[in-house]
Protein backbone atom coordinates (compact mmCIF):
# COMPACT_ATOMS: atom_id res chain seq x y z
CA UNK A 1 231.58 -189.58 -69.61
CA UNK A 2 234.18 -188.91 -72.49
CA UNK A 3 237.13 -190.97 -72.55
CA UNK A 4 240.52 -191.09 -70.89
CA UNK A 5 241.14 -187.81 -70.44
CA UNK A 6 241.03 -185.61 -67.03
CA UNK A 7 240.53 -182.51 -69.03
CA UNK A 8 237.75 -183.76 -70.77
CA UNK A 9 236.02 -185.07 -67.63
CA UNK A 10 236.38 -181.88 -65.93
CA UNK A 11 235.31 -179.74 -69.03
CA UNK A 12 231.90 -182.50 -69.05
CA UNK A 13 231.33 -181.75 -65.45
CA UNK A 14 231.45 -177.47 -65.83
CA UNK A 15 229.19 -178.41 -68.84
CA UNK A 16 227.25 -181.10 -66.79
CA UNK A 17 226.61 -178.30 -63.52
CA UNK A 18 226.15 -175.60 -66.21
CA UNK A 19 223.05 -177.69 -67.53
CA UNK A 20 221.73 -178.01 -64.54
CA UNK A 21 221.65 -174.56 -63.38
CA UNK A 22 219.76 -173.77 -67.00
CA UNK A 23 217.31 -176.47 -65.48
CA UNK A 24 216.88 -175.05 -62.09
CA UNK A 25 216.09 -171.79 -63.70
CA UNK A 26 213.65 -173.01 -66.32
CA UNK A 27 211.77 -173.94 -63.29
CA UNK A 28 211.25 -170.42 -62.30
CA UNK A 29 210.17 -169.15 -65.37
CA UNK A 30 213.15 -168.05 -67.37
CA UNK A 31 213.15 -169.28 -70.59
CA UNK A 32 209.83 -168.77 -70.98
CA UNK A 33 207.82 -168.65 -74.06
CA UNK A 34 208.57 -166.99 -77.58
CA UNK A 35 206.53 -163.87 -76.75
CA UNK A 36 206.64 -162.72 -80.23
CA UNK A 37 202.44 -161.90 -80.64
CA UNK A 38 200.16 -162.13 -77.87
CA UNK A 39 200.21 -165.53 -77.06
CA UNK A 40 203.01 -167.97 -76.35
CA UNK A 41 203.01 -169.82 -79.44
CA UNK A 42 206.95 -171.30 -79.09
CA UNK A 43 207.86 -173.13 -75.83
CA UNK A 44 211.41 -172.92 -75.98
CA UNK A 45 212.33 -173.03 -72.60
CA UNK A 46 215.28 -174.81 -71.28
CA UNK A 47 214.52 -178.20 -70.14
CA UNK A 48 216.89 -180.91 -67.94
CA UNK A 49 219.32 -183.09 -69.36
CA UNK A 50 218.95 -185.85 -67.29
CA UNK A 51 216.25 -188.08 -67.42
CA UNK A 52 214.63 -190.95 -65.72
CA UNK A 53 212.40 -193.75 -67.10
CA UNK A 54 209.15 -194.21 -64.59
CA UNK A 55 208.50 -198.00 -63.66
CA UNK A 56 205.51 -199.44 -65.70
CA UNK A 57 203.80 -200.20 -62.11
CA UNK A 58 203.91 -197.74 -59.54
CA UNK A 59 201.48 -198.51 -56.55
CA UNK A 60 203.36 -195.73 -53.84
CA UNK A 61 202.26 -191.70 -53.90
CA UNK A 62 205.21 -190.93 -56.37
CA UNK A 63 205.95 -187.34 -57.14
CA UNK A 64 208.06 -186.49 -60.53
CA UNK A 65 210.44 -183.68 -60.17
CA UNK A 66 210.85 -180.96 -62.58
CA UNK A 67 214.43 -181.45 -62.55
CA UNK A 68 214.47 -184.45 -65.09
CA UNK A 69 212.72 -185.07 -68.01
CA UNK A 70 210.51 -188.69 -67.26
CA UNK A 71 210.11 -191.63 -69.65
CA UNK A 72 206.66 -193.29 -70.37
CA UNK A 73 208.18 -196.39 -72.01
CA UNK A 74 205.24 -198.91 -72.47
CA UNK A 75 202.06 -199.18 -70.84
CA UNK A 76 202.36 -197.94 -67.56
CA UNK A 77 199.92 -197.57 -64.03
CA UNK A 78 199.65 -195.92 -61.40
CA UNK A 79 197.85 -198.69 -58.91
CA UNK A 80 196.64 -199.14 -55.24
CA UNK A 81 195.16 -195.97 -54.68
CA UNK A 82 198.44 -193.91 -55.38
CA UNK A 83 199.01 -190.80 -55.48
CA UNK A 84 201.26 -189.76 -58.63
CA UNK A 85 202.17 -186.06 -58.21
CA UNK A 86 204.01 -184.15 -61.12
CA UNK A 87 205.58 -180.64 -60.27
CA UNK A 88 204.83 -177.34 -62.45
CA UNK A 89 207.35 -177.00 -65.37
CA UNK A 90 208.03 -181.18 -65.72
CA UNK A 91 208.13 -182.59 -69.16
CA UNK A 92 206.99 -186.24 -69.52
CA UNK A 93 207.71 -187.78 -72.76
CA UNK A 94 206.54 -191.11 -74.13
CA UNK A 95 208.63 -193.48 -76.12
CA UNK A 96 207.20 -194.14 -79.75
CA UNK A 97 206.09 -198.00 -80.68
CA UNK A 98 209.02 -199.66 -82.78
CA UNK A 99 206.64 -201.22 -84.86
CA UNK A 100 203.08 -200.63 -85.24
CA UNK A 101 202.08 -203.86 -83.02
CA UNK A 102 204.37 -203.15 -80.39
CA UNK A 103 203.02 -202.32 -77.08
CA UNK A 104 202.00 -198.16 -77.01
CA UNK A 105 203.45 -196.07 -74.05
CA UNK A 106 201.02 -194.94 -72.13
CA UNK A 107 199.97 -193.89 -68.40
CA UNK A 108 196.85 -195.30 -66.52
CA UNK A 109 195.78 -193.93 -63.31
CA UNK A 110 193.32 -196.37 -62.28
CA UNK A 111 190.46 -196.16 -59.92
CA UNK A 112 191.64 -194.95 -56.62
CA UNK A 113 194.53 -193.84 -57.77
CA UNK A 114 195.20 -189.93 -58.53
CA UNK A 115 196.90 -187.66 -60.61
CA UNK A 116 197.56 -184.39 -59.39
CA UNK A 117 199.17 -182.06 -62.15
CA UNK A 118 199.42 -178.88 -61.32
CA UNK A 119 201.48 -176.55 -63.60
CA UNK A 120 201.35 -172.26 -63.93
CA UNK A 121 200.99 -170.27 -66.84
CA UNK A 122 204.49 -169.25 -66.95
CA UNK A 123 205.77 -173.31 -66.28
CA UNK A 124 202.99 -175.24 -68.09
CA UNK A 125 203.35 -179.15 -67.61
CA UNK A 126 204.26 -181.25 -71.14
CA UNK A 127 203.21 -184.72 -71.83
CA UNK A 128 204.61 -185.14 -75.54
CA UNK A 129 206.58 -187.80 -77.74
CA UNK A 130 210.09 -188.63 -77.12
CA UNK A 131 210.99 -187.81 -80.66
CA UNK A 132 212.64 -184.93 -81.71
CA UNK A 133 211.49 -182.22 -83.34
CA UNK A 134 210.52 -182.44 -86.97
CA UNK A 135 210.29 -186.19 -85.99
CA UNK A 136 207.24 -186.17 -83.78
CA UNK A 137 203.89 -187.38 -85.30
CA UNK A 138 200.50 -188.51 -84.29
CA UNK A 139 200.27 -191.23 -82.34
CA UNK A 140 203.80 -191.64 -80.95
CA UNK A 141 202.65 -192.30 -77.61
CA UNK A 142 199.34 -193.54 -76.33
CA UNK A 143 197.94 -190.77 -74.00
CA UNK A 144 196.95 -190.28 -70.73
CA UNK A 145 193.97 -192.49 -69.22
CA UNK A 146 192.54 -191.04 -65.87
CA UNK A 147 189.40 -193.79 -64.70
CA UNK A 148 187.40 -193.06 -61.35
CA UNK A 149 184.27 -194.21 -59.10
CA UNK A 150 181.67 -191.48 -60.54
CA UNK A 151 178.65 -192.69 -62.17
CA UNK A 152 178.10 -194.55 -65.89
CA UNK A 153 175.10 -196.22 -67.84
CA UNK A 154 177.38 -199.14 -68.29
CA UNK A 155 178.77 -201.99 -65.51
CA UNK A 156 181.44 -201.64 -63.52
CA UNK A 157 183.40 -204.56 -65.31
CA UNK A 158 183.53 -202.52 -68.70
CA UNK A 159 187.34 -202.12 -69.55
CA UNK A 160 187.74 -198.76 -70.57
CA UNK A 161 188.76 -198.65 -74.20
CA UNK A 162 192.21 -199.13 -75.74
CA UNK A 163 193.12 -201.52 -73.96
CA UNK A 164 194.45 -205.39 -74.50
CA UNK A 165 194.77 -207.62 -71.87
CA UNK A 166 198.35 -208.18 -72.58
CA UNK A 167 199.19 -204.90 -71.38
CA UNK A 168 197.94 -205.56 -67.82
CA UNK A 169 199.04 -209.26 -67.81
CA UNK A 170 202.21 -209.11 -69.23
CA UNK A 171 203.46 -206.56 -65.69
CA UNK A 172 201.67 -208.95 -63.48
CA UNK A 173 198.47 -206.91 -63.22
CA UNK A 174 194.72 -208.17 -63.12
CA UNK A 175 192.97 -206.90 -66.02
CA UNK A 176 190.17 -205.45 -63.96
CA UNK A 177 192.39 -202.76 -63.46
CA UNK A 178 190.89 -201.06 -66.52
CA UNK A 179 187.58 -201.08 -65.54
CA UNK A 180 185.72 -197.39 -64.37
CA UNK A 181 182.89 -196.14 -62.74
CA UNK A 182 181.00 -196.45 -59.56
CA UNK A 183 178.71 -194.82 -57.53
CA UNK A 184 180.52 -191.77 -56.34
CA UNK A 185 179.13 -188.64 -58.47
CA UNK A 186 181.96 -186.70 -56.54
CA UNK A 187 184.65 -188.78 -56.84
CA UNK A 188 188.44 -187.36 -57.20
CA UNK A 189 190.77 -188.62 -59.59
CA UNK A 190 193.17 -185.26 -59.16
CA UNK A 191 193.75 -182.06 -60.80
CA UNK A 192 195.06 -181.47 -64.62
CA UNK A 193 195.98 -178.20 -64.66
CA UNK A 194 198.13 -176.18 -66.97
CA UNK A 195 198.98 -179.55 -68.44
CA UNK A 196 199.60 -180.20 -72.57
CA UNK A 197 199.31 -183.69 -74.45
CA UNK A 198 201.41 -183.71 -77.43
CA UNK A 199 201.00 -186.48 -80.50
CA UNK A 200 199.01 -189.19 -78.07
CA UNK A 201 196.71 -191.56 -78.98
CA UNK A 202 196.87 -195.14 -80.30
CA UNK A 203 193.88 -196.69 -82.70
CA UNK A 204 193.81 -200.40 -81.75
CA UNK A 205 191.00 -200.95 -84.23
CA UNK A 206 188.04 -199.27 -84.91
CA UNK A 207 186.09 -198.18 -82.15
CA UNK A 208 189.08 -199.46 -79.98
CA UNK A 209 191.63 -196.45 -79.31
CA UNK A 210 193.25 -194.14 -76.92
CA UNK A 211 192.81 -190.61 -76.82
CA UNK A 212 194.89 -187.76 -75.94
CA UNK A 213 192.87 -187.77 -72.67
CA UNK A 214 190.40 -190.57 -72.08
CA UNK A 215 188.62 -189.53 -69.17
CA UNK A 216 186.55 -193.22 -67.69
CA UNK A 217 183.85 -192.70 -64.88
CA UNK A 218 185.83 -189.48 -63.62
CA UNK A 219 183.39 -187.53 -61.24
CA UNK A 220 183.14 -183.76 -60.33
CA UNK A 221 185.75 -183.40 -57.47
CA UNK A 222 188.40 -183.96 -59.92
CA UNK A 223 189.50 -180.60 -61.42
CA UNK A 224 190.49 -180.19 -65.39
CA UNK A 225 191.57 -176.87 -65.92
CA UNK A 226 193.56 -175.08 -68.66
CA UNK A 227 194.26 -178.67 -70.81
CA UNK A 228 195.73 -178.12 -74.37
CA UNK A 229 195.68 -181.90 -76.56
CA UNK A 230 197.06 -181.28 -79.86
CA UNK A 231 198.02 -183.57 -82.83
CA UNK A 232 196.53 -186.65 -81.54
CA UNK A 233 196.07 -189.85 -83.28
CA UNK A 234 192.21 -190.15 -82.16
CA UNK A 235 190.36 -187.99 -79.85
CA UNK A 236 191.50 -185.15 -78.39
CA UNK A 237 188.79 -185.40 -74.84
CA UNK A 238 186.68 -188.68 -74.03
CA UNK A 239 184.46 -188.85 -71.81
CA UNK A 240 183.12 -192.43 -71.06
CA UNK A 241 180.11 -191.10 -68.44
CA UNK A 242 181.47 -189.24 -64.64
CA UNK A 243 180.45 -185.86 -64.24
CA UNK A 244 183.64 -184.38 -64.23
CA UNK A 245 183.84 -180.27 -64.93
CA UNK A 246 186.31 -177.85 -66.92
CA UNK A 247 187.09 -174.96 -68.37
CA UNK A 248 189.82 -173.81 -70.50
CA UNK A 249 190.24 -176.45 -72.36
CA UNK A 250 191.85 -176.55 -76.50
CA UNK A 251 191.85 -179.09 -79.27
CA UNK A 252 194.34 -178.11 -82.13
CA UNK A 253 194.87 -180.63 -84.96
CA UNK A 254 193.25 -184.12 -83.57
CA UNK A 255 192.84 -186.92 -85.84
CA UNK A 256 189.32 -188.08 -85.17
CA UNK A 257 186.79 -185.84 -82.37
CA UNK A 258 187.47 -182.36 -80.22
CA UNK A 259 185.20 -183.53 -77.71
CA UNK A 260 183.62 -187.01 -77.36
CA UNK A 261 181.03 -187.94 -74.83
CA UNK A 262 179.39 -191.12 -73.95
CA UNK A 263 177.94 -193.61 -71.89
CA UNK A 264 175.91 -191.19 -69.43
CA UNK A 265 178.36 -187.95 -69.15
CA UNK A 266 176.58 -185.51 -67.52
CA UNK A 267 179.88 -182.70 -66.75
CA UNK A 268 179.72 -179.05 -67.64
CA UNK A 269 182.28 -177.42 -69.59
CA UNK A 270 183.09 -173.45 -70.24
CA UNK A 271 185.80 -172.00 -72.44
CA UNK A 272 186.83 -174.66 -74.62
CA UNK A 273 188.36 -174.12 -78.24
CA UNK A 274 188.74 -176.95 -81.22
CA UNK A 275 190.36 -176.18 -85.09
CA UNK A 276 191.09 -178.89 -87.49
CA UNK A 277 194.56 -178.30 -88.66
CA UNK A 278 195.09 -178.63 -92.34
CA UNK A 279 197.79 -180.91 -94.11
CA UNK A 280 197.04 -183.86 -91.26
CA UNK A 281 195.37 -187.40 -91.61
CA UNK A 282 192.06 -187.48 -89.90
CA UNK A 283 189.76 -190.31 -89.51
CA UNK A 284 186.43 -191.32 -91.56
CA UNK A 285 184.19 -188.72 -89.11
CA UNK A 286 186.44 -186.01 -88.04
CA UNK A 287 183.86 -184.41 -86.11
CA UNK A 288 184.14 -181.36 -83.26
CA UNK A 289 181.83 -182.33 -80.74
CA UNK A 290 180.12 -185.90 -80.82
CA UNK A 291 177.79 -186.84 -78.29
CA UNK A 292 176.96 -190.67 -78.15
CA UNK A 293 175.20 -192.99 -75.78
CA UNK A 294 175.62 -196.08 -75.52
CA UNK A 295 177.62 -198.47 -77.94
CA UNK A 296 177.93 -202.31 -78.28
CA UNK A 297 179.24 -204.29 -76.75
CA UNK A 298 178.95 -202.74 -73.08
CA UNK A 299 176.51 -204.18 -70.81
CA UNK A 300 174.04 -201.16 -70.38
CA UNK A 301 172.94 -201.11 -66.33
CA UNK A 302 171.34 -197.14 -66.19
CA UNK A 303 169.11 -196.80 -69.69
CA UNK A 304 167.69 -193.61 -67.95
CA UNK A 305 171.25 -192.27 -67.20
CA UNK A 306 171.26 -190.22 -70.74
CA UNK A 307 174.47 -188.54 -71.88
CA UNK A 308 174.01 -185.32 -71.51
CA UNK A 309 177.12 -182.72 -71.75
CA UNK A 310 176.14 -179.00 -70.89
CA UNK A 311 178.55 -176.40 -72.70
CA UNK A 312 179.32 -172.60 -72.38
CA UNK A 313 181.38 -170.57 -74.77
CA UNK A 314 182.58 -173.10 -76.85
CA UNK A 315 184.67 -172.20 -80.53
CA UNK A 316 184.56 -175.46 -82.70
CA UNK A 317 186.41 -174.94 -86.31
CA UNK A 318 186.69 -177.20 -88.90
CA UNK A 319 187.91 -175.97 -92.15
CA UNK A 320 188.18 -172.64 -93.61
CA UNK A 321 186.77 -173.08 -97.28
CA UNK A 322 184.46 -175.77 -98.61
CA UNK A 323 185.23 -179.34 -98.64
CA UNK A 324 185.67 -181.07 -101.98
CA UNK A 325 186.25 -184.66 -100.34
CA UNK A 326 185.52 -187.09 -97.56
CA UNK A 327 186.18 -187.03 -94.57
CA UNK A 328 184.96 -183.52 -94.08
CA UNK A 329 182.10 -183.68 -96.96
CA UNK A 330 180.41 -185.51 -94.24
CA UNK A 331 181.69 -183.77 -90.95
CA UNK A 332 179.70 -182.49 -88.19
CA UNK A 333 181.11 -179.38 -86.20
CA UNK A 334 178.72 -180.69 -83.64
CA UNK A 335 176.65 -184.09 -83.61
CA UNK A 336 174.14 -185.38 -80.89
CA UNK A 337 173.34 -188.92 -81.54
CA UNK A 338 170.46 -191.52 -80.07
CA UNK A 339 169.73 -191.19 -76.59
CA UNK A 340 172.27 -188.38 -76.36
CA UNK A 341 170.65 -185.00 -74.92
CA UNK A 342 172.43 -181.69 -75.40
CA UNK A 343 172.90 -178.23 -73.57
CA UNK A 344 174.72 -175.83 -75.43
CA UNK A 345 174.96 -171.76 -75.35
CA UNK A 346 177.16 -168.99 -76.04
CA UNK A 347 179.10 -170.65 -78.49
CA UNK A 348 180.15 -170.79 -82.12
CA UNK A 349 180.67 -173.78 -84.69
CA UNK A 350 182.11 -173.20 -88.10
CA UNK A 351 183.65 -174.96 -91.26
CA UNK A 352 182.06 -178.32 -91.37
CA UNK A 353 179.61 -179.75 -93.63
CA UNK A 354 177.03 -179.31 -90.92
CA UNK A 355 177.21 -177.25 -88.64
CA UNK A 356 175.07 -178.77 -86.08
CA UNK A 357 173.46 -182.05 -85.89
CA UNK A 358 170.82 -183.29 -83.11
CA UNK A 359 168.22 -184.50 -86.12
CA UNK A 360 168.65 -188.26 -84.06
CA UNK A 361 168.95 -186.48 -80.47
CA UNK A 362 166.70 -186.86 -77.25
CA UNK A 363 165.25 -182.97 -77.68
CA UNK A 364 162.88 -183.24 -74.17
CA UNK A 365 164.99 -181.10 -71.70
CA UNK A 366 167.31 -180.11 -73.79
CA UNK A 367 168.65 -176.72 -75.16
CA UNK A 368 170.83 -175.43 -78.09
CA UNK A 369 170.72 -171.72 -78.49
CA UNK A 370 172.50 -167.80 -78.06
CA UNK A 371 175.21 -169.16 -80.53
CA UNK A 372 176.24 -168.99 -84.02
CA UNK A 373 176.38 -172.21 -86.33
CA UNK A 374 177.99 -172.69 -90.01
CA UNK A 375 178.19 -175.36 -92.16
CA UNK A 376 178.97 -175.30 -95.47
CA UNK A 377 176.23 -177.91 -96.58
CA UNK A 378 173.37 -177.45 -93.94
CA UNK A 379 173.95 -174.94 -91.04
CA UNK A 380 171.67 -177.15 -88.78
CA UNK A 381 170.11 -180.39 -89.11
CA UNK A 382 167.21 -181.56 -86.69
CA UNK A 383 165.13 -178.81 -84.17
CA UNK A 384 164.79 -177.20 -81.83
CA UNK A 385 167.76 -174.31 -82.72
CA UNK A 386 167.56 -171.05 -81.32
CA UNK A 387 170.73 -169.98 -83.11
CA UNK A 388 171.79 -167.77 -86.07
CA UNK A 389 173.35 -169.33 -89.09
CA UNK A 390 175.00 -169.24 -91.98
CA UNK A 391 175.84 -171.40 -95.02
CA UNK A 392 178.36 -168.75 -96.56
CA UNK A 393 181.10 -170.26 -98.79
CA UNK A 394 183.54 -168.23 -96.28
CA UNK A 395 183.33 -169.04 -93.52
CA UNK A 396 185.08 -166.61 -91.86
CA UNK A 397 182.71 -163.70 -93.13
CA UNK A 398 180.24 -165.25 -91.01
CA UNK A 399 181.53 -165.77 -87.81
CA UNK A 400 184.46 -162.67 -88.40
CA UNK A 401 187.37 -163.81 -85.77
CA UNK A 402 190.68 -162.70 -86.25
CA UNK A 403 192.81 -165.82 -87.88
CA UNK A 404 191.30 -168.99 -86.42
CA UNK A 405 192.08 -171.30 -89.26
CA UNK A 406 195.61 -170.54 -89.99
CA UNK A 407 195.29 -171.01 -93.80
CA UNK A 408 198.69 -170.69 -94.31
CA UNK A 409 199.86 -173.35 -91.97
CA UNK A 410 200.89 -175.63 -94.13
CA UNK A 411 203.69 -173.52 -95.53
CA UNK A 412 204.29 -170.95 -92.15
CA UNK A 413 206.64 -172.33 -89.80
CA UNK A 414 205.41 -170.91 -86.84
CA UNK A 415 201.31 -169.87 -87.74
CA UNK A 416 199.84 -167.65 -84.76
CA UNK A 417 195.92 -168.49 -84.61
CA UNK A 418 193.60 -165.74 -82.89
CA UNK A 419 190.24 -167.07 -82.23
CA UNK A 420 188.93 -163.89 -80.39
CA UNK A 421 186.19 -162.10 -82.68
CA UNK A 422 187.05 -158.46 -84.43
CA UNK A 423 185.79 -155.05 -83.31
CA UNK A 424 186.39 -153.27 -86.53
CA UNK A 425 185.57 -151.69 -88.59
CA UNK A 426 182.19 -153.83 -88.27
CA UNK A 427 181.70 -156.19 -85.01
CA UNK A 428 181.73 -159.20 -85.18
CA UNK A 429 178.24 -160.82 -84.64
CA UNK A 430 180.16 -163.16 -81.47
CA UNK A 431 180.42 -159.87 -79.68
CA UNK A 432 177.45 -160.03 -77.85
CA UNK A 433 173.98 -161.80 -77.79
CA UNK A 434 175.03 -164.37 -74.52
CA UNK A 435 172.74 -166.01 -72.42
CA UNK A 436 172.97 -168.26 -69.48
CA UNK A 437 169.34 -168.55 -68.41
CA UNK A 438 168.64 -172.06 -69.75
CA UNK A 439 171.97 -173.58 -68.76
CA UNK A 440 173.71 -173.97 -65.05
CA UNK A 441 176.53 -177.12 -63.81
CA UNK A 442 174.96 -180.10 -63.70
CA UNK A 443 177.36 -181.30 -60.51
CA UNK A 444 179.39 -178.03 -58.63
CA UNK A 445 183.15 -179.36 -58.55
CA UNK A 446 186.67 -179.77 -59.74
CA UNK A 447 187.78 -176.09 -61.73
CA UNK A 448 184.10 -175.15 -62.60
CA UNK A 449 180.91 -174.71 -59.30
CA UNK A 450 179.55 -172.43 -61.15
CA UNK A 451 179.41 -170.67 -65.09
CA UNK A 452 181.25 -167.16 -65.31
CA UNK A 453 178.26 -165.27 -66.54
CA UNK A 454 179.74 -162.15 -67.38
CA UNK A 455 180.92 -162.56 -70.74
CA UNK A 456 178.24 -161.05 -73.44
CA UNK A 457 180.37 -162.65 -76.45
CA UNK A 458 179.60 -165.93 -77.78
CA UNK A 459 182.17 -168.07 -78.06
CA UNK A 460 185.85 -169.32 -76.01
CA UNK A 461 187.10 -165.81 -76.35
CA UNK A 462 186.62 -162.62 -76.07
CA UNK A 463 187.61 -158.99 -78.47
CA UNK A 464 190.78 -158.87 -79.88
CA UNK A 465 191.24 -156.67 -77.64
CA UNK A 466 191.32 -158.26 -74.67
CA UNK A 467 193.85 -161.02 -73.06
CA UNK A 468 193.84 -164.41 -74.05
CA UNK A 469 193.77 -167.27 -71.96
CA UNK A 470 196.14 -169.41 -73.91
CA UNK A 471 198.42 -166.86 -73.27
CA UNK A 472 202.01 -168.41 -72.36
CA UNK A 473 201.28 -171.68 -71.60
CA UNK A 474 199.52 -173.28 -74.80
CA UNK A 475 201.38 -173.68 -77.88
CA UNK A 476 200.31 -174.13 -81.76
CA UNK A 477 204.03 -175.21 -82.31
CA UNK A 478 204.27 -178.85 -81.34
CA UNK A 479 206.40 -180.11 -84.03
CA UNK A 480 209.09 -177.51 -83.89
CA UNK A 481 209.26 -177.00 -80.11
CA UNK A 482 213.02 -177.72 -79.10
CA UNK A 483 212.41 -179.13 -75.78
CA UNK A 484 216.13 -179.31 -75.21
């Protein structure tokens, strides 16, 4: 690829077969993580030189080899009931908008359609921005979008948000392509597991965006397990109604909401993590769980359908000291709006203005108790709570984990957050006080049938310790990651 010369073509193909025996063995799991502390914080694992741009359309089962690093370049869907199938260890990387009204890169796996990804701990699948490191910021690419048959509160013609018509039109596609939901509480969309989204997200205008995951009528077959979205331009998880199930899920550094549900979600979710990372941009209402119903200007079909989320073990972090100015002088670490019912236990929500808010939620047959709630204004706004709380200045002193708000990450190159609580030399009050009587999955399916009901701690993790379940495969690094 050099030049004239022989020599130099020979040298580039020892160099070229060298390459790709790195990238046969980073496939194995050599290379693995920087296993400095306990977790894997650094991927720095060899990844393939080559790489291949995926068509914007692809309507065939398609599988995408960990042997290449793919190209999202522009919008991009997976159509007529395809199968796209990504192997453990792949990296995926989407091209960054030229300009800010240029076209996002994105991928779309519409109804029908599925999207099995299915990485390991030890060879984690990456979705993350084509830019290199250093370079990489919010919003480079626009996220993935996985839209199913399971049940909403809205029509079946809604267009699932984030999307202009252009996008569909322009690659010869009907715009109804966009549209979610059906009648199929089971449906399958595929599996997400050991997956990462890295700097997704695209805000169209407000109330118009894409998320680092925008999940659209996905119901409970589909399986969402071990999912890491971190510096995201918008949300980190929407859920626009389904009943689709995880666990393991983590939020670190997302512009606008952790976890968003609306328009009739009824999933349950156990083991999920959130932290607002200092030193970003975040939205007007940076909030770590917000619960909505039903917003204009859908065409509402189910009224009775309520969005109603039920949550186990659940760590949601804003800040680590008092805010002094918007947005997080008005933040909620978790928010339950009109018409938006609530089941939440075992958990723990810290560092935001209020802690939690359900003072405009549908309380009949719902529950929010066993956990521990902070906020640095009110602690809780609106009853029912069966929870203790705190309105300490530190927040830490409250809830007593071992470094979940990386203070110093700002200045630290490579910060190492531990979100399991401390034994000593006083427990931490997380370490027991669990309950799972007044919660159970709504719909058995996908990664969860069933909550695990043995932990006594409240909260996504357990002692320090104890293993984590980030461990090697999530990473609080994702601006200084090689991927080379």
């Amino acid at each position: 690829m050099k030049k004239n010369s022989f020599l130099i073509i020979a040298l580039s193909l020892i160099v070229f077969i060298s390459a790709c025996k790195k990238d046969q063995g980073s496939n194995t799991g050599s290379g693995n993580f920087d296993r400095s502390s306990s977790a894997g914080l650094e991927d720095t694992r060899d990844i393939p030189n080559t790489t291949q741009t995926l068509p914007n359309v692809i309507s065939t089962n398609t599988t995408l080899t960990s042997d290449k690093v793919w190209i999202v370049n522009g919008p991009t869907f997976v159509t007529n009931n395809a199968t796209l199938t990504v192997q453990a260890g792949t990296y995926i990387k989407g091209v960054k908008k030229p300009t800010p009204t240029s076209k996002p890169s994105f991928l779309v796996i519409t109804k029908g359609a599925k999207l099995e990804a299915s990485g390991t701990e030890a060879n984690p699948i990456v979705f993350t921005s084509n830019e290199a490191a250093n370079s990489r910021t919010p919003g480079d690419w626009g996220g993935i979008v996985l839209l199913g048959n399971g049940k909403t509160n809205v029509a079946t013609t809604q267009a699932v948000e984030g999307m202009k018509p252009e996008y569909m039109t322009d690659l010869g596609l009907s715009t109804n392509v966009v549209q979610y939901g059906g009648s199929v509480e089971a449906d399958n969309s595929g599996t997400l597991k050991y997956v990462r989204i890295e700097f997704a997200g695209d805000v169209i205008s407000e109330g118009n965006e894409l998320n680092g995951l925008t999940l659209g009528g996905v119901g409970s077959a589909t399986t969402l397990d071990h999912i890491q979205v971190s510096y995201g331009a918008d949300d980190a998880f929407e859920f626009f109604g389904g009943s689709a199930n995880a666990k393991y899920l983590v939020s670190y550094g997302n512009n606008d909401d952790d976890f968003d549900f609306d328009q009739g979600y009824q999933g349950s979710i156990q083991f999920a993590v959130s932290v607002k990372v200092p030193c970003l941009a975040y939205s007007p209402s940076p909030n770590g769980i917000e619960s909505n119903n039903i917003t204009s200007p859908v065409v509402v079909v189910d009224a009775s359908r309520l969005t109603q989320p039920v949550l186990s073990n659940f760590t949601i972090l804003g800040q680590p000291s008092a805010p002094t100015a918007a947005p997080f002088t008005a933040s909620n670490g978790a928010l339950f709006r009109v018409n938006s019912a609530y089941k939440v236990s075992n958990s723990i929500v810290a560092g935001f203005a209020t802690g939690a808010n359900i003072s405009g939620a549908t309380t009949s047959g719902s529950f929010f108790g066993n956990s521990l709630v902070h906020g640095f204004t009110a602690a809780t706004a609106g009853s029912p709570f069966s929870v203790t709380t705190s309105t300490a200045t530190s927040t830490n002193a409250f809830i007593r984990l071992v470094n979940p708000f990386n203070v110093n990450i700002c200045t630290v190159t490579k910060p190492i957050p531990d979100f399991r609580y401390v034994t000593a030399p006083t427990p931490s009050p997380a370490a027991t006080g669990a309950s799972f009587s007044s919660i159970s999955v709504t719909h058995p399916g996908g990664a969860l049938t069933a909550f695990d009901t043995t932990p006594v701690y409240l909260g996504a993790f357990g002692a320090n310790t104890a293993a984590r379940w980030d461990d090697n495969w999530a990473t609080y690094t994702p601006q200084t990651n090689p991927y080379l």
